[in-house]
PDB file of N, CA and C in Angstrom:
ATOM      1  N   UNK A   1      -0.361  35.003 -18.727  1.00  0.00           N
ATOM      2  CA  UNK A   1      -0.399  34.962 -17.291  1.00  0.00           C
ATOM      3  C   UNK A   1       0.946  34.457 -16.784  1.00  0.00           C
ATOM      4  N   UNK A   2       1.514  35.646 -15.753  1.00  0.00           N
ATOM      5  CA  UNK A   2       2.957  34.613 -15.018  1.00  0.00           C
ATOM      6  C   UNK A   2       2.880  33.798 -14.762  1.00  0.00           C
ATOM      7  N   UNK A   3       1.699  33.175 -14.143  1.00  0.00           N
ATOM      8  CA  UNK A   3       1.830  31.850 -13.322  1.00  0.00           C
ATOM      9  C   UNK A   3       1.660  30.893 -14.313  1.00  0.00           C
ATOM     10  N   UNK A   4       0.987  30.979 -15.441  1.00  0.00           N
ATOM     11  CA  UNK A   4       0.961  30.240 -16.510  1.00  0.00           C
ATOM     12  C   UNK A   4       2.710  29.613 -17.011  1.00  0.00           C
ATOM     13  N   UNK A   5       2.665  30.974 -16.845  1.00  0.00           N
ATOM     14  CA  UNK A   5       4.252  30.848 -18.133  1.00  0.00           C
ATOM     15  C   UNK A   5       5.374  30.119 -16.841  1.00  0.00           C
ATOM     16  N   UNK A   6       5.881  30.435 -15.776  1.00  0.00           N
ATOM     17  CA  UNK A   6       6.011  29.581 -14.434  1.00  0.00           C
ATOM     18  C   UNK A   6       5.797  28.189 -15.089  1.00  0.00           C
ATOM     19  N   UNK A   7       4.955  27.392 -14.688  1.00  0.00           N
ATOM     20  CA  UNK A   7       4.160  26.173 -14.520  1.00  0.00           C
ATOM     21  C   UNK A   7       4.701  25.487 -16.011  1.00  0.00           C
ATOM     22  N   UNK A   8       4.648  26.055 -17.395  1.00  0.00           N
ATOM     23  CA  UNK A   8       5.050  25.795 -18.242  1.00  0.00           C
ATOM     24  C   UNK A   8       6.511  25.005 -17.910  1.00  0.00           C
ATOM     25  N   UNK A   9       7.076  26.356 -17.599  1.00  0.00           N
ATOM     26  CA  UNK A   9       8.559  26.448 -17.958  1.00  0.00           C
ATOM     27  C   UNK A   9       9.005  25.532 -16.544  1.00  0.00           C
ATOM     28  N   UNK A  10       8.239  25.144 -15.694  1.00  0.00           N
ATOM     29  CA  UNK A  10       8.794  24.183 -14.654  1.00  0.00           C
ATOM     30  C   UNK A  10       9.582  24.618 -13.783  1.00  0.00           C
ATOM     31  N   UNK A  11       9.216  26.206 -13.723  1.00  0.00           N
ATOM     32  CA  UNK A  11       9.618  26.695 -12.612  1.00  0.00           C
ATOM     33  C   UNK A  11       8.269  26.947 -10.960  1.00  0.00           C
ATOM     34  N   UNK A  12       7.958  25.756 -10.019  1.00  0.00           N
ATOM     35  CA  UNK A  12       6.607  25.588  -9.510  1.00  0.00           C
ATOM     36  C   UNK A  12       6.996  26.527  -8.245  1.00  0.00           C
ATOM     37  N   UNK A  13       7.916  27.202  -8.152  1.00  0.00           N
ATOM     38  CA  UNK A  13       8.951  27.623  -6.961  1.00  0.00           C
ATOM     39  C   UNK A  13       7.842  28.996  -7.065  1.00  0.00           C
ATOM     40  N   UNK A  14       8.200  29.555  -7.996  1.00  0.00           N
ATOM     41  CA  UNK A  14       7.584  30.879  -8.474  1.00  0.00           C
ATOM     42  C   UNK A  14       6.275  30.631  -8.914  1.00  0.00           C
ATOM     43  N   UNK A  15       5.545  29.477  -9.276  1.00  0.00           N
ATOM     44  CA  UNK A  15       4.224  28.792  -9.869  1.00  0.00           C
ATOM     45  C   UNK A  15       3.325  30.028  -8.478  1.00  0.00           C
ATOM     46  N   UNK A  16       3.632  28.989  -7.325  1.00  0.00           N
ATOM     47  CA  UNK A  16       2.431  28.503  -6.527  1.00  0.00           C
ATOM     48  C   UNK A  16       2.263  30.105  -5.749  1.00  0.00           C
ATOM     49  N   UNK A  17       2.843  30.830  -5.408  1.00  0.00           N
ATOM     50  CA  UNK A  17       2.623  32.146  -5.202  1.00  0.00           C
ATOM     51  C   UNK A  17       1.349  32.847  -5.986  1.00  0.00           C
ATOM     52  N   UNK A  18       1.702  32.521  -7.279  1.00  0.00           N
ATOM     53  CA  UNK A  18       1.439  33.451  -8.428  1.00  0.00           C
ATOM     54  C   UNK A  18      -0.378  32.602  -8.224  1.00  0.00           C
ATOM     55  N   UNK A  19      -0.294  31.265  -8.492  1.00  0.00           N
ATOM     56  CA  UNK A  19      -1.597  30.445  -8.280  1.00  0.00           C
ATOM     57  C   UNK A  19      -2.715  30.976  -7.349  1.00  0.00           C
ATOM     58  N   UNK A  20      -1.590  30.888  -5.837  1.00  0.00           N
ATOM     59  CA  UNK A  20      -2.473  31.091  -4.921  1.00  0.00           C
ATOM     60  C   UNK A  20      -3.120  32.595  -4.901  1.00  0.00           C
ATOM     61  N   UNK A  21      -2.319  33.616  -5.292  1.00  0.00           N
ATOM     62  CA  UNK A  21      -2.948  34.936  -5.431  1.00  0.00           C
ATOM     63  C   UNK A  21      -3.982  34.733  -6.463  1.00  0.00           C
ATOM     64  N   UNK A  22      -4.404  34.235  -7.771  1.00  0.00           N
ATOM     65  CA  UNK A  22      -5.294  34.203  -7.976  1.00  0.00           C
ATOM     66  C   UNK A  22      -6.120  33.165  -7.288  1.00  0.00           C
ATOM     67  N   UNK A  23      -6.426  32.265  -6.655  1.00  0.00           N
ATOM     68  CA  UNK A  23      -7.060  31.575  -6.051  1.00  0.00           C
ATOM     69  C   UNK A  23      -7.457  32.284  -5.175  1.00  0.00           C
ATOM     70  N   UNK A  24      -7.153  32.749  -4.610  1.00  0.00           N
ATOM     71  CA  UNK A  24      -7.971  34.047  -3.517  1.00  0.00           C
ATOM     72  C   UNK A  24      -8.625  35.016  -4.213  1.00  0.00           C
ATOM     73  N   UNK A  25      -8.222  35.588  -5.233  1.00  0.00           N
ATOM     74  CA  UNK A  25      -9.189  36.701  -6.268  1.00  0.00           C
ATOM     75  C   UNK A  25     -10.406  35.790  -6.649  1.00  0.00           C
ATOM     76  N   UNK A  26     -10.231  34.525  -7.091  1.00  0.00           N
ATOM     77  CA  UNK A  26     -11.337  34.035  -7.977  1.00  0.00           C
ATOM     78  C   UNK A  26     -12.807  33.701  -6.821  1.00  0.00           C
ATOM     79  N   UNK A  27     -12.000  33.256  -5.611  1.00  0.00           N
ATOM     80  CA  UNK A  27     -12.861  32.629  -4.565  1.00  0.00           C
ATOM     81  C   UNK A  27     -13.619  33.533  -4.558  1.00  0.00           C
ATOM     82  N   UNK A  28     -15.280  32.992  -4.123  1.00  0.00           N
ATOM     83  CA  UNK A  28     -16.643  33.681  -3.730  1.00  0.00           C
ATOM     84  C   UNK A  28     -17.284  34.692  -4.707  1.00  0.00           C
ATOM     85  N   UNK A  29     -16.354  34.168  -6.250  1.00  0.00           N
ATOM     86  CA  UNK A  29     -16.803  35.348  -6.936  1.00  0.00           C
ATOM     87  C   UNK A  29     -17.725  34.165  -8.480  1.00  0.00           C
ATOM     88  N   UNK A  30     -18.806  33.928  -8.459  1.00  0.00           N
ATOM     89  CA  UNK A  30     -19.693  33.026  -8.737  1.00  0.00           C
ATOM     90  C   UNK A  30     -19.407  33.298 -10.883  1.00  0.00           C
ATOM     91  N   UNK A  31     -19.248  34.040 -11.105  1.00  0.00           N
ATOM     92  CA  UNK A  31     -19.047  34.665 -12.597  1.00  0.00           C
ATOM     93  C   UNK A  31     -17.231  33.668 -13.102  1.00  0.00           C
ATOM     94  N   UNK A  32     -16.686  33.366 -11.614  1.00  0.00           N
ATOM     95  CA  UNK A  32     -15.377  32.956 -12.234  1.00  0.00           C
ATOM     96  C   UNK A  32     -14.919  31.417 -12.033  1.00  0.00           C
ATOM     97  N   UNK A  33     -16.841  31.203 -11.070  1.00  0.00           N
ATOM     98  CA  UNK A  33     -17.027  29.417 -10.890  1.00  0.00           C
ATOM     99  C   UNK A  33     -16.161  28.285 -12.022  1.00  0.00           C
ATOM    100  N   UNK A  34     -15.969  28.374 -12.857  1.00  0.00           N
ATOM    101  CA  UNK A  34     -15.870  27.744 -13.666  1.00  0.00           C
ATOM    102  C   UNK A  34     -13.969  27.686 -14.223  1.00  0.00           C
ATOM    103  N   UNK A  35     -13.757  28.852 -13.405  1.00  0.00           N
ATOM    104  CA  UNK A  35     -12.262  29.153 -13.873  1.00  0.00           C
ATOM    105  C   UNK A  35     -11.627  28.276 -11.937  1.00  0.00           C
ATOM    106  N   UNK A  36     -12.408  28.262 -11.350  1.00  0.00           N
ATOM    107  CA  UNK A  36     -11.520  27.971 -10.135  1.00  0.00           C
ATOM    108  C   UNK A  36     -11.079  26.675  -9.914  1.00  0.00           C
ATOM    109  N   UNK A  37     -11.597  25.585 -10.779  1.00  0.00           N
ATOM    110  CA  UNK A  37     -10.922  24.492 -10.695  1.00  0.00           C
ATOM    111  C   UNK A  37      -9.740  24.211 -11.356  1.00  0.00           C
ATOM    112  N   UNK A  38      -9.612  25.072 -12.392  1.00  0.00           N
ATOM    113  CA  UNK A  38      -8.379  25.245 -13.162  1.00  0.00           C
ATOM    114  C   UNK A  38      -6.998  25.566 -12.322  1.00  0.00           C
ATOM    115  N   UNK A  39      -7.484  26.475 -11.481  1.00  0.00           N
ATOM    116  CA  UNK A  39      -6.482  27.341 -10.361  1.00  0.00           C
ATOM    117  C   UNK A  39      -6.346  26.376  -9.579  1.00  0.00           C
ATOM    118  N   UNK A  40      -7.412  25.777  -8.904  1.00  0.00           N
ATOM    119  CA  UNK A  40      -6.994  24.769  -7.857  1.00  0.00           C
ATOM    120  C   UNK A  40      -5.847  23.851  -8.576  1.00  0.00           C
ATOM    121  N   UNK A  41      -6.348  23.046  -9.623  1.00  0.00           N
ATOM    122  CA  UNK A  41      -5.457  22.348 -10.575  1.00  0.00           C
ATOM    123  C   UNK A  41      -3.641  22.587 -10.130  1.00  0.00           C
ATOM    124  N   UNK A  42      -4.072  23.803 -11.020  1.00  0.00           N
ATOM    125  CA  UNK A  42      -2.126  24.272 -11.195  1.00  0.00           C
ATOM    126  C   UNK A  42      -1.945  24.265 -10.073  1.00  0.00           C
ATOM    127  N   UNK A  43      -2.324  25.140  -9.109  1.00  0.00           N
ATOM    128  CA  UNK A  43      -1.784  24.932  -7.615  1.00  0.00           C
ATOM    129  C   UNK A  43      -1.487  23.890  -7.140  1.00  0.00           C
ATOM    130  N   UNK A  44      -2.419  22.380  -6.873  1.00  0.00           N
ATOM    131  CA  UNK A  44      -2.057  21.347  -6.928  1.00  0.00           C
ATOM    132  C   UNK A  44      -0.411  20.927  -7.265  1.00  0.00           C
ATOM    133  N   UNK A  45      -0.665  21.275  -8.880  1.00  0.00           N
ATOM    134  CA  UNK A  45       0.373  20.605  -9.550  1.00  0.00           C
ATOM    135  C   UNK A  45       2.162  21.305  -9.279  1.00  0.00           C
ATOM    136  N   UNK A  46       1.421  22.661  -8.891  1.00  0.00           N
ATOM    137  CA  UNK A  46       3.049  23.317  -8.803  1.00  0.00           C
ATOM    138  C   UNK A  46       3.193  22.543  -7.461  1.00  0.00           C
ATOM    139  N   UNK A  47       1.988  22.448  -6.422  1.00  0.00           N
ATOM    140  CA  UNK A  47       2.552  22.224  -5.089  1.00  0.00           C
ATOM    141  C   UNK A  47       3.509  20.901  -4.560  1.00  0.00           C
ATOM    142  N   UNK A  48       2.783  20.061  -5.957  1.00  0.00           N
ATOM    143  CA  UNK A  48       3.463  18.408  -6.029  1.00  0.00           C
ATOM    144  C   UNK A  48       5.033  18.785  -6.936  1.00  0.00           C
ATOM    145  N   UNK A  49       5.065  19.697  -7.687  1.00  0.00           N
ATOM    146  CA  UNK A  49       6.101  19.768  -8.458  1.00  0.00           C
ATOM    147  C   UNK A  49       7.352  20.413  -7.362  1.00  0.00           C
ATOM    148  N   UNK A  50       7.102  21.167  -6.591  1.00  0.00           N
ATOM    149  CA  UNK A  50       8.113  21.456  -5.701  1.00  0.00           C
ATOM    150  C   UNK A  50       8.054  20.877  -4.115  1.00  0.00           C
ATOM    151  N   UNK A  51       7.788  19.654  -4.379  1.00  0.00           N
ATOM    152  CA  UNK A  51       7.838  18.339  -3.600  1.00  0.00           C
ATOM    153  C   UNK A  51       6.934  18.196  -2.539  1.00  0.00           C
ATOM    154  N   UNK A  52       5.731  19.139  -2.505  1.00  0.00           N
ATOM    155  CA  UNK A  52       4.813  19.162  -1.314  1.00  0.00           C
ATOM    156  C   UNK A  52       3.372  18.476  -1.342  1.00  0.00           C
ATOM    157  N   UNK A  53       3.846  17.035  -1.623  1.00  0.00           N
ATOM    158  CA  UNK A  53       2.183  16.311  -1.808  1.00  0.00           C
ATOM    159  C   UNK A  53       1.567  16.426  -0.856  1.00  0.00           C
ATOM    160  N   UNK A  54       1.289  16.886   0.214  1.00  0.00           N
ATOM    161  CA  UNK A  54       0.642  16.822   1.609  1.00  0.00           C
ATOM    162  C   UNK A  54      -0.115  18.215   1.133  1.00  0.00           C
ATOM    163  N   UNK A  55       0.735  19.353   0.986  1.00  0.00           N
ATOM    164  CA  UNK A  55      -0.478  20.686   0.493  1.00  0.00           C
ATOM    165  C   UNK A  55      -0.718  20.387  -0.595  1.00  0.00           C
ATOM    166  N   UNK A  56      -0.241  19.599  -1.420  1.00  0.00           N
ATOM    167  CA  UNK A  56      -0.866  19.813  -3.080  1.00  0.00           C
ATOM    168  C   UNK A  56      -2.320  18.767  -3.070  1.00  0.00           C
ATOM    169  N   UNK A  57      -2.291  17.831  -2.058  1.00  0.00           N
ATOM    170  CA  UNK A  57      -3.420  17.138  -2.171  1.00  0.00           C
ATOM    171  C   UNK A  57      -5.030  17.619  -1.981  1.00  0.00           C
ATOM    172  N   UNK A  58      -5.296  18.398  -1.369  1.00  0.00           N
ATOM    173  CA  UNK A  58      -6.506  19.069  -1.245  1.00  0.00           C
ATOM    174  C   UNK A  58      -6.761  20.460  -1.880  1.00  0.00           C
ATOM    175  N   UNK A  59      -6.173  20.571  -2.755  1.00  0.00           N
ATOM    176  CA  UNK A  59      -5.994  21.704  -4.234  1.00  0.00           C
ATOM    177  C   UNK A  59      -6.248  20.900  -5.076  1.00  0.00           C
ATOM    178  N   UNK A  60      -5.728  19.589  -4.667  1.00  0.00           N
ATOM    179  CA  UNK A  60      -6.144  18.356  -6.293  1.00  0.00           C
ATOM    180  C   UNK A  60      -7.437  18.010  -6.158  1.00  0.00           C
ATOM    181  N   UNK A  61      -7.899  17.383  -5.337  1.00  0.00           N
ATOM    182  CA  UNK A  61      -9.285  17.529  -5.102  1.00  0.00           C
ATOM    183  C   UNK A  61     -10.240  18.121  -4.657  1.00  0.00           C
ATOM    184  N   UNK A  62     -10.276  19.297  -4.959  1.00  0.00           N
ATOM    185  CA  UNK A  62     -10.825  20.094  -4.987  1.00  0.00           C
ATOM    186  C   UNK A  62     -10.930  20.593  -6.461  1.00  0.00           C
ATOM    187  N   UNK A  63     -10.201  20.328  -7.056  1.00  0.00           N
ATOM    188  CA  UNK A  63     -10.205  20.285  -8.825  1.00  0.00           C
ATOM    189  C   UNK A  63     -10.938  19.383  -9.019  1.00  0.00           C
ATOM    190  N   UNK A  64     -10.453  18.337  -8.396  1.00  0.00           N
ATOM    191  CA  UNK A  64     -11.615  17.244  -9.230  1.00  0.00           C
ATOM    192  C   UNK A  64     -12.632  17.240  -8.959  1.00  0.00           C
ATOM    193  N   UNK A  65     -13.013  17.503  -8.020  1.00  0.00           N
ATOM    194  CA  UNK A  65     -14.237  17.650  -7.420  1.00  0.00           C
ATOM    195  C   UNK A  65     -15.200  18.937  -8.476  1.00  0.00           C
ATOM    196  N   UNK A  66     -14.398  19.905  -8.373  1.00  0.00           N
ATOM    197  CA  UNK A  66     -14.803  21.178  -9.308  1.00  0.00           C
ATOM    198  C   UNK A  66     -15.371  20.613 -10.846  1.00  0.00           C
ATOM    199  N   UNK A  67     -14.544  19.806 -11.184  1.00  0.00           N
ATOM    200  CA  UNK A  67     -14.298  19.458 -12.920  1.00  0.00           C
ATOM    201  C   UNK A  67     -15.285  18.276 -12.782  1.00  0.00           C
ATOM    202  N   UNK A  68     -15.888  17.700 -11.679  1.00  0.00           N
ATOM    203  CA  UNK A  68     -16.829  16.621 -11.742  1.00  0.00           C
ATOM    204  C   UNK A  68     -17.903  17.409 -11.693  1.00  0.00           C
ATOM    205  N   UNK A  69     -18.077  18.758 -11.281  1.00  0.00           N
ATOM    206  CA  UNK A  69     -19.591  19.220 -11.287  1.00  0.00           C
ATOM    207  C   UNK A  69     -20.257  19.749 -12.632  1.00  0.00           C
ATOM    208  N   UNK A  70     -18.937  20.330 -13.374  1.00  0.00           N
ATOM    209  CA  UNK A  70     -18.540  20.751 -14.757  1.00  0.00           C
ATOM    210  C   UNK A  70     -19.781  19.850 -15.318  1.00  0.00           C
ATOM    211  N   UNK A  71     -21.035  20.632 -16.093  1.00  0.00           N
ATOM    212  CA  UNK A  71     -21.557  19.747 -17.031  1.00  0.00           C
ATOM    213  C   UNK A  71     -21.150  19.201 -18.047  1.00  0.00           C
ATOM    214  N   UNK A  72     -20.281  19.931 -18.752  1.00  0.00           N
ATOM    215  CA  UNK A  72     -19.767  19.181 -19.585  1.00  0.00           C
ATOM    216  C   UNK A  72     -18.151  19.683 -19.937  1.00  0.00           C
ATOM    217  N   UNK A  73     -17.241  18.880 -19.863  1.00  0.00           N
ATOM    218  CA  UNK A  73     -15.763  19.348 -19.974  1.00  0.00           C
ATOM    219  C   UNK A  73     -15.038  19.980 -21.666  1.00  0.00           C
ATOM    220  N   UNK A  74     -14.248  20.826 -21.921  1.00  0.00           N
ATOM    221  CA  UNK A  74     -13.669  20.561 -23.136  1.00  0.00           C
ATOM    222  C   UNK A  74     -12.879  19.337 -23.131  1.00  0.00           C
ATOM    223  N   UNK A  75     -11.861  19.717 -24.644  1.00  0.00           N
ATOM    224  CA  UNK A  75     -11.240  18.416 -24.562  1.00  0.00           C
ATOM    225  C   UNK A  75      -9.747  19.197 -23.981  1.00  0.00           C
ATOM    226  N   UNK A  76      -9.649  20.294 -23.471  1.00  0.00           N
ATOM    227  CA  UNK A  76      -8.602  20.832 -22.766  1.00  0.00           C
ATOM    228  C   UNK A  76      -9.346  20.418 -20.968  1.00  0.00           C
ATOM    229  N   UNK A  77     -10.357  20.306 -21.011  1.00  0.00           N
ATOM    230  CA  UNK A  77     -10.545  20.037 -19.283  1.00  0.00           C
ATOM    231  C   UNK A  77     -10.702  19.134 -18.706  1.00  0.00           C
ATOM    232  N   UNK A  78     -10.752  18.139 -20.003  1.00  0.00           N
ATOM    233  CA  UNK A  78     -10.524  16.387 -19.942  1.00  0.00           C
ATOM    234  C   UNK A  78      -9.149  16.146 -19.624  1.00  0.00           C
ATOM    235  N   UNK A  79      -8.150  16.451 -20.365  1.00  0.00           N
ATOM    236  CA  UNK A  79      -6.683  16.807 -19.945  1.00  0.00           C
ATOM    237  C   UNK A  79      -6.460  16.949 -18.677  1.00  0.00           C
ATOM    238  N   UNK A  80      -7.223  18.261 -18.620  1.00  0.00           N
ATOM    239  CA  UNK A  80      -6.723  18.778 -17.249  1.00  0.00           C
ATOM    240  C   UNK A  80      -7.044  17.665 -15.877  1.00  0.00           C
ATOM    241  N   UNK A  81      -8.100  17.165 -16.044  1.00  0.00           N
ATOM    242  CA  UNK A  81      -9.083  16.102 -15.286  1.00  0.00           C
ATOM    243  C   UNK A  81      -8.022  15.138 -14.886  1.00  0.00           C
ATOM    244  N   UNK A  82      -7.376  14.387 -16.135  1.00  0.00           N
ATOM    245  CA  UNK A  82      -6.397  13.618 -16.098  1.00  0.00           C
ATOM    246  C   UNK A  82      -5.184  14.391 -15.416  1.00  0.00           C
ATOM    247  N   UNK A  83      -4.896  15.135 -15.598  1.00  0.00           N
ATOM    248  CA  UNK A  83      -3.243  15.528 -15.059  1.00  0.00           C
ATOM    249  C   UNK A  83      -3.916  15.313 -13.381  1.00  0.00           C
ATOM    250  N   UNK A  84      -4.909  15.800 -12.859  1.00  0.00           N
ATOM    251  CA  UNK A  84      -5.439  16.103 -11.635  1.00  0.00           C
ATOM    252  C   UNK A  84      -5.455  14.823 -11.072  1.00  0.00           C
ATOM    253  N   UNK A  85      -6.163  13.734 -11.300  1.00  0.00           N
ATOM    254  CA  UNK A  85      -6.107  12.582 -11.396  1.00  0.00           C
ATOM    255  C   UNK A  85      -4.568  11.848 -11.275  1.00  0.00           C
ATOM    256  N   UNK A  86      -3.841  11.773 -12.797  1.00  0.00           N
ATOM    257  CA  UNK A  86      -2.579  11.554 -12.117  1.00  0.00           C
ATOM    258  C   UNK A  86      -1.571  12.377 -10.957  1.00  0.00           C
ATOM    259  N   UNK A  87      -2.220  13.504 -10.995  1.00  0.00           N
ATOM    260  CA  UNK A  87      -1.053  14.368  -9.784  1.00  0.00           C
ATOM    261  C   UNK A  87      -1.556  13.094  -8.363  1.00  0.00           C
ATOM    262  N   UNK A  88      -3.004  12.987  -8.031  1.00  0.00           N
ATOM    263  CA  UNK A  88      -3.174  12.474  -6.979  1.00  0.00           C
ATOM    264  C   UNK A  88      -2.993  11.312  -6.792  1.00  0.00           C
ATOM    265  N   UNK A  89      -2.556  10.665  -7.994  1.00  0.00           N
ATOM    266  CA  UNK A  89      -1.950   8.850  -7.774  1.00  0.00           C
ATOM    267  C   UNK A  89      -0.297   9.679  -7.306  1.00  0.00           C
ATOM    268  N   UNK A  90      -0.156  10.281  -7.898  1.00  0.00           N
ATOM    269  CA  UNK A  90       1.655  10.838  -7.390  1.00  0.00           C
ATOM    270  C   UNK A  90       1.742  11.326  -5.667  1.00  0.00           C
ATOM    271  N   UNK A  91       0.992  12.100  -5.674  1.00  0.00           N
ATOM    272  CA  UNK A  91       0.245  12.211  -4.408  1.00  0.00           C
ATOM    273  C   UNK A  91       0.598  10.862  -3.452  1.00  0.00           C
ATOM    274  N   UNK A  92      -0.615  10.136  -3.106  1.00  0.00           N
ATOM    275  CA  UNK A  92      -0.457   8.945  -2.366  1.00  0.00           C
ATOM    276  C   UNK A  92       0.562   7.948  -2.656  1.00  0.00           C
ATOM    277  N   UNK A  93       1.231   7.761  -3.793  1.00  0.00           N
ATOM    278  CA  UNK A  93       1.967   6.888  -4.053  1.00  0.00           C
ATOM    279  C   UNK A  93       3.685   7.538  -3.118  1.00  0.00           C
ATOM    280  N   UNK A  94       3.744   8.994  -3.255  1.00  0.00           N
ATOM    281  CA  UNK A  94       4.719   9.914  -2.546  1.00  0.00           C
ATOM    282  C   UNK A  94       4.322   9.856  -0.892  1.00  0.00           C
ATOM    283  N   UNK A  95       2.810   9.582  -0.856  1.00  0.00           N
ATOM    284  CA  UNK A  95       2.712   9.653   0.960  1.00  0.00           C
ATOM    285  C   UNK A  95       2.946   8.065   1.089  1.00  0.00           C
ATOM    286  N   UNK A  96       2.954   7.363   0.648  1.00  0.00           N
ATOM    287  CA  UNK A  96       3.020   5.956   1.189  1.00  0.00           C
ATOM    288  C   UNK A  96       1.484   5.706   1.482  1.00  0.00           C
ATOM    289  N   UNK A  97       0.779   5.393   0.584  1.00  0.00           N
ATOM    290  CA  UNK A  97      -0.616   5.631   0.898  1.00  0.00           C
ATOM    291  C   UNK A  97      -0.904   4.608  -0.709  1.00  0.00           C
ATOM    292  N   UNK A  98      -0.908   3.257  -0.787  1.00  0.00           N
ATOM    293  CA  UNK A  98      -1.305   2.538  -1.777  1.00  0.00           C
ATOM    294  C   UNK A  98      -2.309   2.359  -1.953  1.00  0.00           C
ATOM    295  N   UNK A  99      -3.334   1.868  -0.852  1.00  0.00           N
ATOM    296  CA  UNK A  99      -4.465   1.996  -1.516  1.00  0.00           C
ATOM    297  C   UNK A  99      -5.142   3.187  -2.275  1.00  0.00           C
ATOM    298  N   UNK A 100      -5.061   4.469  -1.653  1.00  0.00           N
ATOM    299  CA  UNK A 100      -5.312   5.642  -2.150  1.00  0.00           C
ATOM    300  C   UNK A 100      -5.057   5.505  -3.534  1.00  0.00           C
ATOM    301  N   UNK A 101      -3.843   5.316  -3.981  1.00  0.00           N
ATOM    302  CA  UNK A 101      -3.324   5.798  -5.212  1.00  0.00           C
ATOM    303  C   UNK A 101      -3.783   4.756  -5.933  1.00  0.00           C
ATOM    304  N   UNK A 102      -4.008   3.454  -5.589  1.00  0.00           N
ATOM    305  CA  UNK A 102      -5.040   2.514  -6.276  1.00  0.00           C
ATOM    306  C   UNK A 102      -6.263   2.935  -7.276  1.00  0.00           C
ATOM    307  N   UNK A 103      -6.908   3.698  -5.647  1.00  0.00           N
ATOM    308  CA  UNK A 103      -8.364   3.601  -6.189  1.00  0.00           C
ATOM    309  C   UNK A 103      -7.877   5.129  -7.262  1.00  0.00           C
ATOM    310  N   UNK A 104      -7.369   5.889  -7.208  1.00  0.00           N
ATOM    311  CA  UNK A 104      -7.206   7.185  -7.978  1.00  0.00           C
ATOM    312  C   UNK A 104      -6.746   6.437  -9.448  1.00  0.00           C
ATOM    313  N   UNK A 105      -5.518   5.699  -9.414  1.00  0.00           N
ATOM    314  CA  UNK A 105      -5.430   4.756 -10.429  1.00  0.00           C
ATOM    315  C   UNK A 105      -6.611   4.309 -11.284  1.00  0.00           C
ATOM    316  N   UNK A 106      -7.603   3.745 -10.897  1.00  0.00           N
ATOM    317  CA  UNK A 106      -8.582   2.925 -11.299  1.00  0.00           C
ATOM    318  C   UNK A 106     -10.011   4.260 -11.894  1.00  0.00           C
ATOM    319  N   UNK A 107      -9.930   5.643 -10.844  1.00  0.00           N
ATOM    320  CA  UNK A 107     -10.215   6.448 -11.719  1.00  0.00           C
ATOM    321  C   UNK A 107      -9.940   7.111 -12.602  1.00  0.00           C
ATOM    322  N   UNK A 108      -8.160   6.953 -12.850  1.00  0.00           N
ATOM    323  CA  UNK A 108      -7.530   7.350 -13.811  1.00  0.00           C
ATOM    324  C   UNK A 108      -7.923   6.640 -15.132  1.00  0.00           C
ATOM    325  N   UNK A 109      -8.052   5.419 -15.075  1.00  0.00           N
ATOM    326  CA  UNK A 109      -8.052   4.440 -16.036  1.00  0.00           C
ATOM    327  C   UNK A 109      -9.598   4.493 -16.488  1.00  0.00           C
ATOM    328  N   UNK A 110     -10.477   4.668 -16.116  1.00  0.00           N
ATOM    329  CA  UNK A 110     -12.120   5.006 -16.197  1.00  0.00           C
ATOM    330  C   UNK A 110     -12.435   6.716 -16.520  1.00  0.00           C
ATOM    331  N   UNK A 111     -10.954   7.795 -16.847  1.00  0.00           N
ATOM    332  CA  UNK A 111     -11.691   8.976 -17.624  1.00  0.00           C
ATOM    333  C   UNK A 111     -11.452   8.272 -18.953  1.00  0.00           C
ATOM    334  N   UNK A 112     -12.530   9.391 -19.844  1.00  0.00           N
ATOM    335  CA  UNK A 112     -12.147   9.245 -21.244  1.00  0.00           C
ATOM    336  C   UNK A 112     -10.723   9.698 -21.930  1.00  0.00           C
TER     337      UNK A 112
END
């Protein structure tokens, strides 16, 4: 996947395009439930990676939120959980927003 290989290579410039077009394919389509928190994820993460914590924040949670309904995670979506998690302490800690990034902190520290 481009947007994969993007996001890898730390290019989030070209990431979040590529993200958001699938994030619109996957939406309302119930068979790909399970793939859309992933998308939200990267999106998130490219959106914080090319300096936009204000849009990347409600792509992040909305992952987490997704990956909390998840009955049960791999140990690749535990990862992912965490990166989501730390994107949103980066998040508030980038808006000037301490408590936020506190309490995200403190759920950081409480995944497995």
């Amino acid at each position: 996947n481009l947007a994969l290989l993007y996001f890898d290579a730390r290019r989030f410039a070209e990431a979040v395009p590529q993200f958001e077009r699938a994030a619109r394919g996957f939406a309302g389509r119930p068979e790909m439930a399970g793939a859309v928190p992933v998308i939200w994820s990267y999106l998130g993460l490219s959106l914080l990676g090319v300096g936009n914590p204000a849009a990347a924040e409600p792509h992040l949670l909305d992952a987490y939120k997704g990956y909390q309904k998840q009955k049960s995670l791999t140990a690749a979506g535990q990862a992912r959980l965490r990166q989501v998690a730390q994107g949103l302490v980066k998040v508030y800690d980038s808006t000037g927003r301490p408590d936020e990034a506190a309490r995200w902190r403190a759920r950081l520290a409480a995944l497995p």
